[in-house]
Protein backbone atom coordinates (compact mmCIF):
# COMPACT_ATOMS: atom_id res chain seq x y z
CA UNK A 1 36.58 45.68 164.76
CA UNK A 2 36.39 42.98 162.08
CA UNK A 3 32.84 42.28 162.12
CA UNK A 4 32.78 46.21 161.62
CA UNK A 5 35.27 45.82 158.48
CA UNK A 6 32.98 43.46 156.98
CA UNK A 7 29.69 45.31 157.12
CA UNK A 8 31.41 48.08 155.92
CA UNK A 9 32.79 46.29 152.78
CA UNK A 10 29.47 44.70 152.61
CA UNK A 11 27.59 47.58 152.20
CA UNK A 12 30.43 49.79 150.41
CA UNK A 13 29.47 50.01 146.57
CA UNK A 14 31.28 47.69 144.33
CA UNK A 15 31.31 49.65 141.89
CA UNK A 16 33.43 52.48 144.12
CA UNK A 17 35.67 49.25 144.84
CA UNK A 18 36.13 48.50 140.90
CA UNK A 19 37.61 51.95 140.38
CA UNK A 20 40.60 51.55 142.80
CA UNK A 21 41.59 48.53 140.99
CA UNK A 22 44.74 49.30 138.50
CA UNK A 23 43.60 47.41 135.58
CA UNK A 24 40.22 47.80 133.45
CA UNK A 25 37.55 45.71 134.34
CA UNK A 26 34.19 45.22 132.75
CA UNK A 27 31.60 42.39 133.49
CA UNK A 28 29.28 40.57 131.02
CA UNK A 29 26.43 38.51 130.83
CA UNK A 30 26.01 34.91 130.52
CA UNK A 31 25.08 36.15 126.51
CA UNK A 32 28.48 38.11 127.09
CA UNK A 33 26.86 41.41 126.85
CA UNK A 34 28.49 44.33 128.55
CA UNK A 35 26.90 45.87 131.58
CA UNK A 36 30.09 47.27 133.84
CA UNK A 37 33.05 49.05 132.04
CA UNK A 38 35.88 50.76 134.51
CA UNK A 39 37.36 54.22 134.06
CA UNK A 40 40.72 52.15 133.27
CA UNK A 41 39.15 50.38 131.06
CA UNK A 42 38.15 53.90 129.43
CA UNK A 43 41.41 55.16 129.84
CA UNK A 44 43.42 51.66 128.21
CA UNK A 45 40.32 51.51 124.81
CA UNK A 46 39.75 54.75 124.56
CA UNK A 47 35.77 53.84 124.82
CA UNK A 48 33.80 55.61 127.45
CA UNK A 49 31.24 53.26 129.29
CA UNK A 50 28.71 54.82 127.23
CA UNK A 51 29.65 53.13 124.46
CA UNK A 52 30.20 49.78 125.06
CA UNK A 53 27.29 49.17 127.75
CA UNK A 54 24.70 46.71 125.71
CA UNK A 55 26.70 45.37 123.59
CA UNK A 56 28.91 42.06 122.93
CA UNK A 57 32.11 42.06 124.31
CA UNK A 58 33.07 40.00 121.11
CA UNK A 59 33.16 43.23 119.07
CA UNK A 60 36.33 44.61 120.21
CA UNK A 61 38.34 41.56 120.64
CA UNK A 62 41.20 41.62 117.78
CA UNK A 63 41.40 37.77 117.65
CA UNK A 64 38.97 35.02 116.36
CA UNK A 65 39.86 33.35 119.38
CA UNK A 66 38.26 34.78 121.44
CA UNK A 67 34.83 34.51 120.11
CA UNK A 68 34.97 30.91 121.58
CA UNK A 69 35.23 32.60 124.86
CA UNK A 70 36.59 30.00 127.41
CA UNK A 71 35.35 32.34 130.28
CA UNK A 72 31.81 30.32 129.67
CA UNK A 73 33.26 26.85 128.63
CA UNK A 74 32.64 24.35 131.39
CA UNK A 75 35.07 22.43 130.41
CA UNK A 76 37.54 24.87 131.49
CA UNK A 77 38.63 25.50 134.90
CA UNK A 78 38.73 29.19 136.31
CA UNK A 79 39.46 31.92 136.76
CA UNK A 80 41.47 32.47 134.03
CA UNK A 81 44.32 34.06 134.96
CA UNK A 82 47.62 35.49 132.58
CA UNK A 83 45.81 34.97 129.88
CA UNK A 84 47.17 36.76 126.48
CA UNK A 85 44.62 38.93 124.13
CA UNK A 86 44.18 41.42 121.68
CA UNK A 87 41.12 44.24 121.97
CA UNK A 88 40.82 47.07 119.06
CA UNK A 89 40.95 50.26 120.95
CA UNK A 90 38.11 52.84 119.64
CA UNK A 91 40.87 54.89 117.35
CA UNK A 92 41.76 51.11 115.81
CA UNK A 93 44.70 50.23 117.75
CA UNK A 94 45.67 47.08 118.33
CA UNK A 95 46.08 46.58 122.05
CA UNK A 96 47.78 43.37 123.41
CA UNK A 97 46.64 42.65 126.65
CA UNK A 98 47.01 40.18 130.18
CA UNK A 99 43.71 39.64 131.94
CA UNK A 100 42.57 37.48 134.83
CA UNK A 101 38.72 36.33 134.07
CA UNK A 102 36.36 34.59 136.66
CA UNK A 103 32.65 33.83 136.47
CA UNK A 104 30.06 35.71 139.14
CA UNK A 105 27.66 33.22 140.68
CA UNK A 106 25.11 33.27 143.06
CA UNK A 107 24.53 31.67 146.52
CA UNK A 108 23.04 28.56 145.08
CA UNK A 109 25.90 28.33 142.59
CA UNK A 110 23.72 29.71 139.17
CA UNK A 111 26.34 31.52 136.72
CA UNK A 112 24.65 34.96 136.25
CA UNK A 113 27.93 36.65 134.60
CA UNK A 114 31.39 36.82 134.26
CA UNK A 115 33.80 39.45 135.54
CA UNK A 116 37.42 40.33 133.30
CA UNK A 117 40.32 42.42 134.72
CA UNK A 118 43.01 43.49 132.08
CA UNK A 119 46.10 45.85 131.81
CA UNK A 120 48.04 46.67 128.50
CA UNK A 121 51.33 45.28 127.57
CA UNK A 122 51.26 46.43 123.82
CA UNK A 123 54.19 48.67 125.07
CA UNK A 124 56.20 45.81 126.61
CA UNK A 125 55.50 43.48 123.66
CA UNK A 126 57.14 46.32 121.38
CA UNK A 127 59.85 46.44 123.33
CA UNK A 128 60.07 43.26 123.69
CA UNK A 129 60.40 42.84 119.21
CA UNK A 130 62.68 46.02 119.18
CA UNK A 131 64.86 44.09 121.86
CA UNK A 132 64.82 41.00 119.34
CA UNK A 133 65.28 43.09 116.65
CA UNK A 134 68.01 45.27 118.15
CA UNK A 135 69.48 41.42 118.87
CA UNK A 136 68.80 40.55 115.43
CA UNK A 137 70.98 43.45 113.81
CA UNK A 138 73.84 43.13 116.37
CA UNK A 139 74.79 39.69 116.25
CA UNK A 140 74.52 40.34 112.15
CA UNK A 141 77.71 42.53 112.67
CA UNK A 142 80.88 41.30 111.99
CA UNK A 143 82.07 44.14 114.91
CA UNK A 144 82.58 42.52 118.63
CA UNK A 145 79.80 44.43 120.40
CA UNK A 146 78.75 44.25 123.86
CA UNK A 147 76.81 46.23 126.39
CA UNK A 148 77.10 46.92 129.80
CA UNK A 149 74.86 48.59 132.43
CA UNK A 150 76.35 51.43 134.74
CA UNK A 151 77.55 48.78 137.45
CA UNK A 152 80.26 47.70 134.35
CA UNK A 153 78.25 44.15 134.11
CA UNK A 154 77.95 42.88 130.63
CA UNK A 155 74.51 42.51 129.78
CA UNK A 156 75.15 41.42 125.92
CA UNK A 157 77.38 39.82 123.78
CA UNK A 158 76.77 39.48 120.07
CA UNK A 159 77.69 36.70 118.08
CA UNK A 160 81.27 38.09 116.96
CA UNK A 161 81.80 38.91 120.75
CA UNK A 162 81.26 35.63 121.64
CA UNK A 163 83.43 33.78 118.91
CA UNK A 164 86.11 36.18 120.07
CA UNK A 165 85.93 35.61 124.24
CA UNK A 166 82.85 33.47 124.66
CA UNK A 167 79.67 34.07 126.40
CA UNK A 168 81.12 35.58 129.65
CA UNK A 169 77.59 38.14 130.73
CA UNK A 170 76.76 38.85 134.20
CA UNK A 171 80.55 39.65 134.94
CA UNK A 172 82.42 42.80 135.04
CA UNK A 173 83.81 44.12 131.81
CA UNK A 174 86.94 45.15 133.02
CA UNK A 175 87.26 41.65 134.18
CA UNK A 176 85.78 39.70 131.17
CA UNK A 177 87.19 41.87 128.52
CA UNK A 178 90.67 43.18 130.11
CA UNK A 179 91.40 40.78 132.59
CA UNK A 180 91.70 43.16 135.21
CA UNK A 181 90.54 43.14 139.25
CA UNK A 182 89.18 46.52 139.20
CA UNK A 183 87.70 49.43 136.44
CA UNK A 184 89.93 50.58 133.96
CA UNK A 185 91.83 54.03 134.94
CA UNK A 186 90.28 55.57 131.59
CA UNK A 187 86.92 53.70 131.25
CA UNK A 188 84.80 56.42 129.37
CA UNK A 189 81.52 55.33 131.52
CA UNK A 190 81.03 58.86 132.87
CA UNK A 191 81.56 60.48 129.56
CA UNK A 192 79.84 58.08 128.07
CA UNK A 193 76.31 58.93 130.46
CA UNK A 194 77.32 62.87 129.50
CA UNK A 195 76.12 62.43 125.96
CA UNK A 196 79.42 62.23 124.37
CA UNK A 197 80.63 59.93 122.11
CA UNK A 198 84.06 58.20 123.12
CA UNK A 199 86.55 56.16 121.06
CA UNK A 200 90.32 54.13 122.65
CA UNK A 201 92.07 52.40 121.17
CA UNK A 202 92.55 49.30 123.35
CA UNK A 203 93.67 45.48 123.09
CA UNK A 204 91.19 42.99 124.31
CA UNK A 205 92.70 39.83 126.45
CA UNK A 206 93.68 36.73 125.24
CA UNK A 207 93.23 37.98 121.14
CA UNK A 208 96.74 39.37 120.69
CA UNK A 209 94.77 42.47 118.33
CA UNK A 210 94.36 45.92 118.70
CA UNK A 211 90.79 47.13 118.78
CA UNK A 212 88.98 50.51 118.47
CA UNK A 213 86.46 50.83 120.08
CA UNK A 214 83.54 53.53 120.17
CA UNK A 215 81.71 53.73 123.03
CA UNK A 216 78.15 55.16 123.13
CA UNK A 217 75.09 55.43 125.63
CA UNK A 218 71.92 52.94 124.62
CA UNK A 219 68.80 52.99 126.97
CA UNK A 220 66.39 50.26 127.61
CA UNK A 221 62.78 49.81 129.35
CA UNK A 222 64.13 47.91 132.15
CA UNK A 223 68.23 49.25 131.81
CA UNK A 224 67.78 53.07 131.17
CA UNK A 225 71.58 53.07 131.62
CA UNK A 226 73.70 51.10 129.54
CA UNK A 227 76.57 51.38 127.69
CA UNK A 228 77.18 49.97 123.89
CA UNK A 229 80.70 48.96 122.64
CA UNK A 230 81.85 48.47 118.77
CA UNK A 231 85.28 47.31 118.89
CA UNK A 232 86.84 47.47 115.56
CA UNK A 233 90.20 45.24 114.61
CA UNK A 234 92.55 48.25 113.45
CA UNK A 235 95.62 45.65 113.98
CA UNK A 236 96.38 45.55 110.16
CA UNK A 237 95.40 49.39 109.73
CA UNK A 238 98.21 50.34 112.65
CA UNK A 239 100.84 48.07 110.97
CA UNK A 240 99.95 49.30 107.35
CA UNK A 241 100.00 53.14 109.14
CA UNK A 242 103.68 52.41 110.49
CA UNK A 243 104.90 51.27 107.55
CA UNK A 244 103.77 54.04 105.79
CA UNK A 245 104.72 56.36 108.37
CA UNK A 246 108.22 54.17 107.88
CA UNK A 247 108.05 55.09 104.54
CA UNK A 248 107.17 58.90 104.51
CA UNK A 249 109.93 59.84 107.02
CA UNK A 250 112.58 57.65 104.76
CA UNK A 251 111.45 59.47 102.04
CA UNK A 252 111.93 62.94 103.29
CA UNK A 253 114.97 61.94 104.77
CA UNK A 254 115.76 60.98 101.24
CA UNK A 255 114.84 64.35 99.84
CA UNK A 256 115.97 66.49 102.16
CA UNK A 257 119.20 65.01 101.46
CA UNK A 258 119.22 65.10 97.87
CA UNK A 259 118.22 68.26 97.97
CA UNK A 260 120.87 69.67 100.30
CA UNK A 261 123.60 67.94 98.27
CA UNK A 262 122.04 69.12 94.55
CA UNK A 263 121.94 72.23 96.02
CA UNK A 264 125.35 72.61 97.16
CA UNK A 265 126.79 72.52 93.56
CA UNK A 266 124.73 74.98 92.68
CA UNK A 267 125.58 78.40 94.44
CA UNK A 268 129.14 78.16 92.65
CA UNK A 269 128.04 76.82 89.57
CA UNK A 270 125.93 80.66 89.36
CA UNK A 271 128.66 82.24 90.45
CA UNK A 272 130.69 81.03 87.89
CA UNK A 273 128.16 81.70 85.22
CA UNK A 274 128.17 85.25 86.90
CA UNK A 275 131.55 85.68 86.37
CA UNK A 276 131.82 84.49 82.95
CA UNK A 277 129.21 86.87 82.00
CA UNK A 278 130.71 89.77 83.93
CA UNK A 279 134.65 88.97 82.74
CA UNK A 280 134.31 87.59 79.82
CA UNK A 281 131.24 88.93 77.99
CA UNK A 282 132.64 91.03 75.47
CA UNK A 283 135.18 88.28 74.06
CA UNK A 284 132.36 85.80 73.71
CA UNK A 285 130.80 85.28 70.44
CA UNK A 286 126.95 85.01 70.45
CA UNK A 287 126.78 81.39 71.15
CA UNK A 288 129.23 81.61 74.08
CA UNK A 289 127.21 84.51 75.47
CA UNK A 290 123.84 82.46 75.05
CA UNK A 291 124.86 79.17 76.88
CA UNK A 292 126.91 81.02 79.92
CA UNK A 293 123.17 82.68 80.29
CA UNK A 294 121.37 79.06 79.82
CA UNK A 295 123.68 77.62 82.40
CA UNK A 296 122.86 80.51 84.86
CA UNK A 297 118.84 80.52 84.31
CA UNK A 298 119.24 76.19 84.35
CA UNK A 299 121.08 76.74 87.42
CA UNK A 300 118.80 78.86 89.15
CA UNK A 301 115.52 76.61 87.55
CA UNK A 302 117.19 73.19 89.28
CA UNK A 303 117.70 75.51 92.94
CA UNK A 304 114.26 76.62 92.79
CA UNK A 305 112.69 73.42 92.21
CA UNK A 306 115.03 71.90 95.07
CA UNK A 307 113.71 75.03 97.67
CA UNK A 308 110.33 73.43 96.65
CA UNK A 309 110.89 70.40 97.05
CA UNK A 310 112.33 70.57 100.40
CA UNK A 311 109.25 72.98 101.36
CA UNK A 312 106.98 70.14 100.50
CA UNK A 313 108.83 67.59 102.54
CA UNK A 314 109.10 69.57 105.28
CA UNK A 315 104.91 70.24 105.69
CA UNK A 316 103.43 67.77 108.34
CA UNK A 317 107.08 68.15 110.65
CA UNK A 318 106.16 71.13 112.75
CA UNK A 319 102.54 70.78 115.18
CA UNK A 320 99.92 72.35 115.21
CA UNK A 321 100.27 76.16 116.99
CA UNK A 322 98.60 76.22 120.38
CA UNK A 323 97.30 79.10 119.50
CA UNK A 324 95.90 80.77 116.32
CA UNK A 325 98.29 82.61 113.95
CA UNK A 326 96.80 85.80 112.57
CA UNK A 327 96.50 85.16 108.76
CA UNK A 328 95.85 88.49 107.35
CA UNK A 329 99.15 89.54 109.13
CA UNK A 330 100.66 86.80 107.55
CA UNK A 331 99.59 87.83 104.48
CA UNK A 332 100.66 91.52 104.79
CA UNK A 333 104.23 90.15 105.15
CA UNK A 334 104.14 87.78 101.96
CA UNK A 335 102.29 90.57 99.95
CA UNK A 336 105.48 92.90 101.26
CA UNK A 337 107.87 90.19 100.35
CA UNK A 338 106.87 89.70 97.12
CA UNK A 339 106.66 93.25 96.33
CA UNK A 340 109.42 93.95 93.38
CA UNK A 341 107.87 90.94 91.80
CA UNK A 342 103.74 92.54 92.06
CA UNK A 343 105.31 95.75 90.61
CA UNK A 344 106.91 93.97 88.08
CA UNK A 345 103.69 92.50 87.13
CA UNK A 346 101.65 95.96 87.75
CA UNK A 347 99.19 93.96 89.68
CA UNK A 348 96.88 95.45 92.59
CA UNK A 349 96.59 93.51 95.30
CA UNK A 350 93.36 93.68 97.88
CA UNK A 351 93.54 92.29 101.04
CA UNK A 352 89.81 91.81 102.59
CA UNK A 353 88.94 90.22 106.01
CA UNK A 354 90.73 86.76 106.87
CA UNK A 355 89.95 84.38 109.67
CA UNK A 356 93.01 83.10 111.87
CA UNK A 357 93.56 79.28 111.23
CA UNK A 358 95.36 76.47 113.27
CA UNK A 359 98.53 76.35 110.80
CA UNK A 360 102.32 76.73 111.81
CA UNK A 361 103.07 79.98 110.74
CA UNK A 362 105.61 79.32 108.04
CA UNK A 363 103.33 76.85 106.61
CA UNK A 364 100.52 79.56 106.66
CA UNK A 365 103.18 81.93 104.68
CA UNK A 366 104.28 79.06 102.42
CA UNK A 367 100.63 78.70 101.65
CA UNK A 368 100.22 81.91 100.34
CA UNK A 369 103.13 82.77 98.67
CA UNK A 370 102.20 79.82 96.36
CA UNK A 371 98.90 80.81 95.91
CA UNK A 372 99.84 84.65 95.58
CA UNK A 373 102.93 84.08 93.11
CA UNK A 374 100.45 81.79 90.88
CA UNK A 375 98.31 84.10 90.68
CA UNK A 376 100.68 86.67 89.64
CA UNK A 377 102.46 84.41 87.07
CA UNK A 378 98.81 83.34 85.43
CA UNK A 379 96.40 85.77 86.61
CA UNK A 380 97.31 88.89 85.94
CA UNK A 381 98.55 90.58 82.35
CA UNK A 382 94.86 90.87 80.88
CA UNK A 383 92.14 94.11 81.23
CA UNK A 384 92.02 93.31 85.25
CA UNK A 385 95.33 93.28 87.05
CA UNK A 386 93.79 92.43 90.45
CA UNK A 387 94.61 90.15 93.17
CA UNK A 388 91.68 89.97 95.74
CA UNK A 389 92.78 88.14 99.32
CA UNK A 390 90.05 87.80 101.63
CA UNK A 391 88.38 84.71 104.03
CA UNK A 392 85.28 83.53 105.65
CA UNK A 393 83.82 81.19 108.49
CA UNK A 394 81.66 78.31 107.25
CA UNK A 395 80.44 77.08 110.88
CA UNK A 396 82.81 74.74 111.56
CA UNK A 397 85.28 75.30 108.39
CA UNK A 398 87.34 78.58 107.50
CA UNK A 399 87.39 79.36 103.49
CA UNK A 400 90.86 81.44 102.66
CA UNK A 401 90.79 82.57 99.01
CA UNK A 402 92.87 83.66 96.14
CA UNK A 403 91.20 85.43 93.26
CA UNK A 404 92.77 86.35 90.31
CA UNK A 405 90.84 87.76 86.82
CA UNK A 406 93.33 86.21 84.52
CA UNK A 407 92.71 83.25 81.87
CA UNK A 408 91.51 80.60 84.82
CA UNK A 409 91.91 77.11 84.83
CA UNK A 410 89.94 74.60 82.89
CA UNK A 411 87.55 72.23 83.99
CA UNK A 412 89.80 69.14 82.68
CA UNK A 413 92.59 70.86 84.78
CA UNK A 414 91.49 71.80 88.04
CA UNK A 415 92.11 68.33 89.85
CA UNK A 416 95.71 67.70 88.00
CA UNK A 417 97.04 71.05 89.24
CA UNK A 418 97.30 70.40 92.41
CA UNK A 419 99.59 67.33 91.72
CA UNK A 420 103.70 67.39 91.43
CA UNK A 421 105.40 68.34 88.25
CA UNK A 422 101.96 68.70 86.74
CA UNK A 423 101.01 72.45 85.05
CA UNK A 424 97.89 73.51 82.98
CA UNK A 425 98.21 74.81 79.76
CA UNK A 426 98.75 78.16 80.47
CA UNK A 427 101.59 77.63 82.97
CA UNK A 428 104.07 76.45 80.40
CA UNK A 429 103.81 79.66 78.74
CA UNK A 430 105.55 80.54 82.23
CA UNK A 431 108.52 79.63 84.51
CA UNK A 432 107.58 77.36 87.16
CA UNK A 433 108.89 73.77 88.77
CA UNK A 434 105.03 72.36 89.12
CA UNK A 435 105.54 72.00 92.96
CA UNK A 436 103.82 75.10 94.57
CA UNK A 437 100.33 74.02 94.39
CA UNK A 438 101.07 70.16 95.15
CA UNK A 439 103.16 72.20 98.14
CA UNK A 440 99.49 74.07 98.99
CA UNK A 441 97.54 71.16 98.55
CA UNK A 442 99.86 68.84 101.29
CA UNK A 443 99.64 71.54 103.17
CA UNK A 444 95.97 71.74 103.54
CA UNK A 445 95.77 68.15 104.00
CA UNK A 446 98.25 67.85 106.75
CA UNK A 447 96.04 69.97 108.40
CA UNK A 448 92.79 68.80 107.93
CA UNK A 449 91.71 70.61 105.18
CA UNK A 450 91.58 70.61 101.62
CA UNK A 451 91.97 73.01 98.75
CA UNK A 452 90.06 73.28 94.88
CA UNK A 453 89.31 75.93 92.34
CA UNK A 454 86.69 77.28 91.11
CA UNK A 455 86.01 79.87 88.04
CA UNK A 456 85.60 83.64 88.57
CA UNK A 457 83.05 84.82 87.63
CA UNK A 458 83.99 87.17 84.48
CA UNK A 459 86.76 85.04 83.57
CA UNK A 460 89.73 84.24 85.79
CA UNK A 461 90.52 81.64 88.86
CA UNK A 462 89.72 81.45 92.58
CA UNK A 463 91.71 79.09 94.83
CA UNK A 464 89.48 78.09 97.75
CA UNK A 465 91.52 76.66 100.94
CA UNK A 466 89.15 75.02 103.58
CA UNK A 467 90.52 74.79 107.33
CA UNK A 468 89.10 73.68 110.67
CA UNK A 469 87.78 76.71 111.97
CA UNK A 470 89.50 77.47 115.27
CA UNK A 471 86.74 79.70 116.66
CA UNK A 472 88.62 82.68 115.95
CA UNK A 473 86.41 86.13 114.72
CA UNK A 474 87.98 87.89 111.83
């Protein structure tokens, strides 16, 4: 059976042999000119044998080293093997390439060629400088950053990683980086592979911080699988965020106080000017008539402004609605409320459609009885006495506006309105404690959102309030 094997290979053509082999192969002359080129070697240049048959292999090598060609040079040993190139593919490529090189002889030992097998690595040599590169930019972050593969074994620590725990890689991160025997109960690894992107907040062992850190997917030739982590110090952020957290509830503790005791003086102090101006009217002289109605109108001023002020301390108290709260119904019953004061004003008011929002639902009403009773204090009195209400979804934002066609709000003016105590030119013409729109603007905030305003076109102002969009259909 072996003496069979061999005549068979014997007479089997070699070049039938070549084309099983996985890597192009060509063979040369002793003059190095090209009589055998491989359908691999087709494939890898991108030259069909056609081409290159006849001519010097010299003239697509990429390197000048390689026109002293040590496949010839007797005084080096063969075959070749490993050996690192460079050969200009026929679109002008630069290929970098392995081959293994041997010289054909004959019986009596006469060189009559030379025979080259090669396979392209151009793709592992660029990932082998976007790995160093990749290196390169993480260790240049100030960020602890490691990576992981699927199995939880740290693969890579960067240079602040390593200051921070030291160079602890083939271990377990849950070991290395929390100090614990087995995965963490909310490692993010599966969400991770899912596509999303995760963020904890987390403290690492042994540093005494708080870190938070965003986990994200990162895929390598060799690792498809792998896990990146940014861990950001947020130890002074957190202590600056309690303070201030400290800080707001103290303060509206503070004003709700204030407020409740300035406001308990009040109620008699009206009813007293009441009375006064009911009993005693008629023997009053002019004067006497004029400051019992100052006191009353002060009086009622100071228990407005405190109503306000407690309305603004109280937005950010009361969470977010599990469910949305159906704004233009909302709207129907502030419109209703305020109705002696729109006839008053002989304003028209027109309600179009308007998105639900997230937004506690005395907030919502807060929100637009600001908005609403602006507009009717500023925005009405000219030519155009309307009032338009309507909303719309952005993708991910909801737009709620106000329009009025009144004497708008200058461009100087539009960011300091929405500020406490602080009123445009036209408001002081008007009645007013400078809180509402400071009340509208904290409101939006709290929630995620913002407000602004814009000119109407014609003349006139239009309060924009953006919102998360809740995925609500008006």
């Amino acid at each position: 059976m072996t003496s069979e094997l061999y005549r068979l290979i014997a007479h089997y053509p070699l070049e039938k042999l070549l084309q099983f082999v996985p890597a192009g192969v060509f063979v040369v002359t002793p003059d190095q000119k090209i009589v055998y080129w491989s359908e691999e070697a087709e494939r890898i240049t991108g030259y069909s044998a056609a081409d290159v048959i006849g001519r010097s292999c010299l003239e697509f090598h990429g390197d000048s080293c390689c026109h002293d060609c040590a496949l010839f040079d007797q005084a080096v040993s063969k075959p070749l093997l490993e050996k690192k190139c460079v050969l200009i593919s026929k679109q002008g490529r630069r290929l970098i390439i392995s081959k293994n090189a041997d010289l054909l002889r004959v019986a009596d030992g006469t060189v009559i060629g030379g025979i080259e097998a090669f396979v392209d690595r151009t793709g592992l040599k660029e990932l082998e400088i976007e790995r160093d590169s990749l290196r390169s930019v993480l260790n240049g972050m100030t960020d602890p950053i490691y990576i992981c593969d699927r199995n939880y074994r740290l693969l890579f620590f960067n240079r602040a990683m390593d200051r921070l725990i030291g160079k602890m890689t083939d271990r377990p991160c849950y070991e290395v980086l929390y100090g614990r025997a087995d995965v963490c109960p909310d490692c993010p690894m599966a969400e991770v592979f899912d596509g999303e992107l995760c963020r904890q907040e987390t403290h690492l062992i042994g540093t005494g911080r708080t870190y938070e850190v965003l986990h994200s997917a990162c895929h390598f030739h060799q690792q498809p699988q792998c896990k990146l982590g940014v861990c950001r110090d947020i130890t002074e952020r957190l202590a600056i965020r309690q303070r201030l957290q400290q800080v707001n509830r103290e303060l509206d503790a503070f004003v709700s106080m204030v407020s409740h005791d300035l406001r308990s003086p009040l109620t008699p102090l009206i009813g007293y000017a009441d009375l006064l101006h009911e009993r005693y009217s008629s023997v009053l002289d002019d004067l006497g008539r004029e400051s019992v109605s100052e006191i009353r109108s002060t009086a009622e001023g100071m228990k407005d402004l405190l109503e306000d002020l407690l309305c603004l301390a109280r937005v950010g108290q009361v969470p977010v609605p599990a469910e949305p709260i159906a704004t233009l119904r909302v709207v129907a019953d502030v419109v209703a409320e305020l109705g002696e004061f729109i006839q008053r004003r002989q304003a028209r008011i027109d309600i179009g459609c308007l998105p639900d929002v997230l937004i506690p639902e005395t907030f919502l009403a807060d929100l637009f009885r600001n908005l609403i009773t602006n507009a009717l204090k500023y925005g009405v009195g000219n030519e155009d006495s309307r009032i338009e209400i309507f909303g719309h979804v952005v993708g991910s934002r909801v737009e709620l506006l106000v329009r009025d066609h009144g004497a708008g709000v200058t461009a100087s003016e539009r960011e300091k309105i929405f500020e406490p105590f602080a009123r445009g030119e036209v408001a002081h013409k008007c009645s007013g404690t400078g809180i509402g729109l400071a009340t509208v603007a904290k409101i939006a905030r709290v929630y995620h959102g913002r407000v602004w305003v814009e000119e109407t076109s014609g003349g006139g102002a239009t309060f924009v309030v953006e919102l998360p969009n809740p995925q609500s259909e008006c």
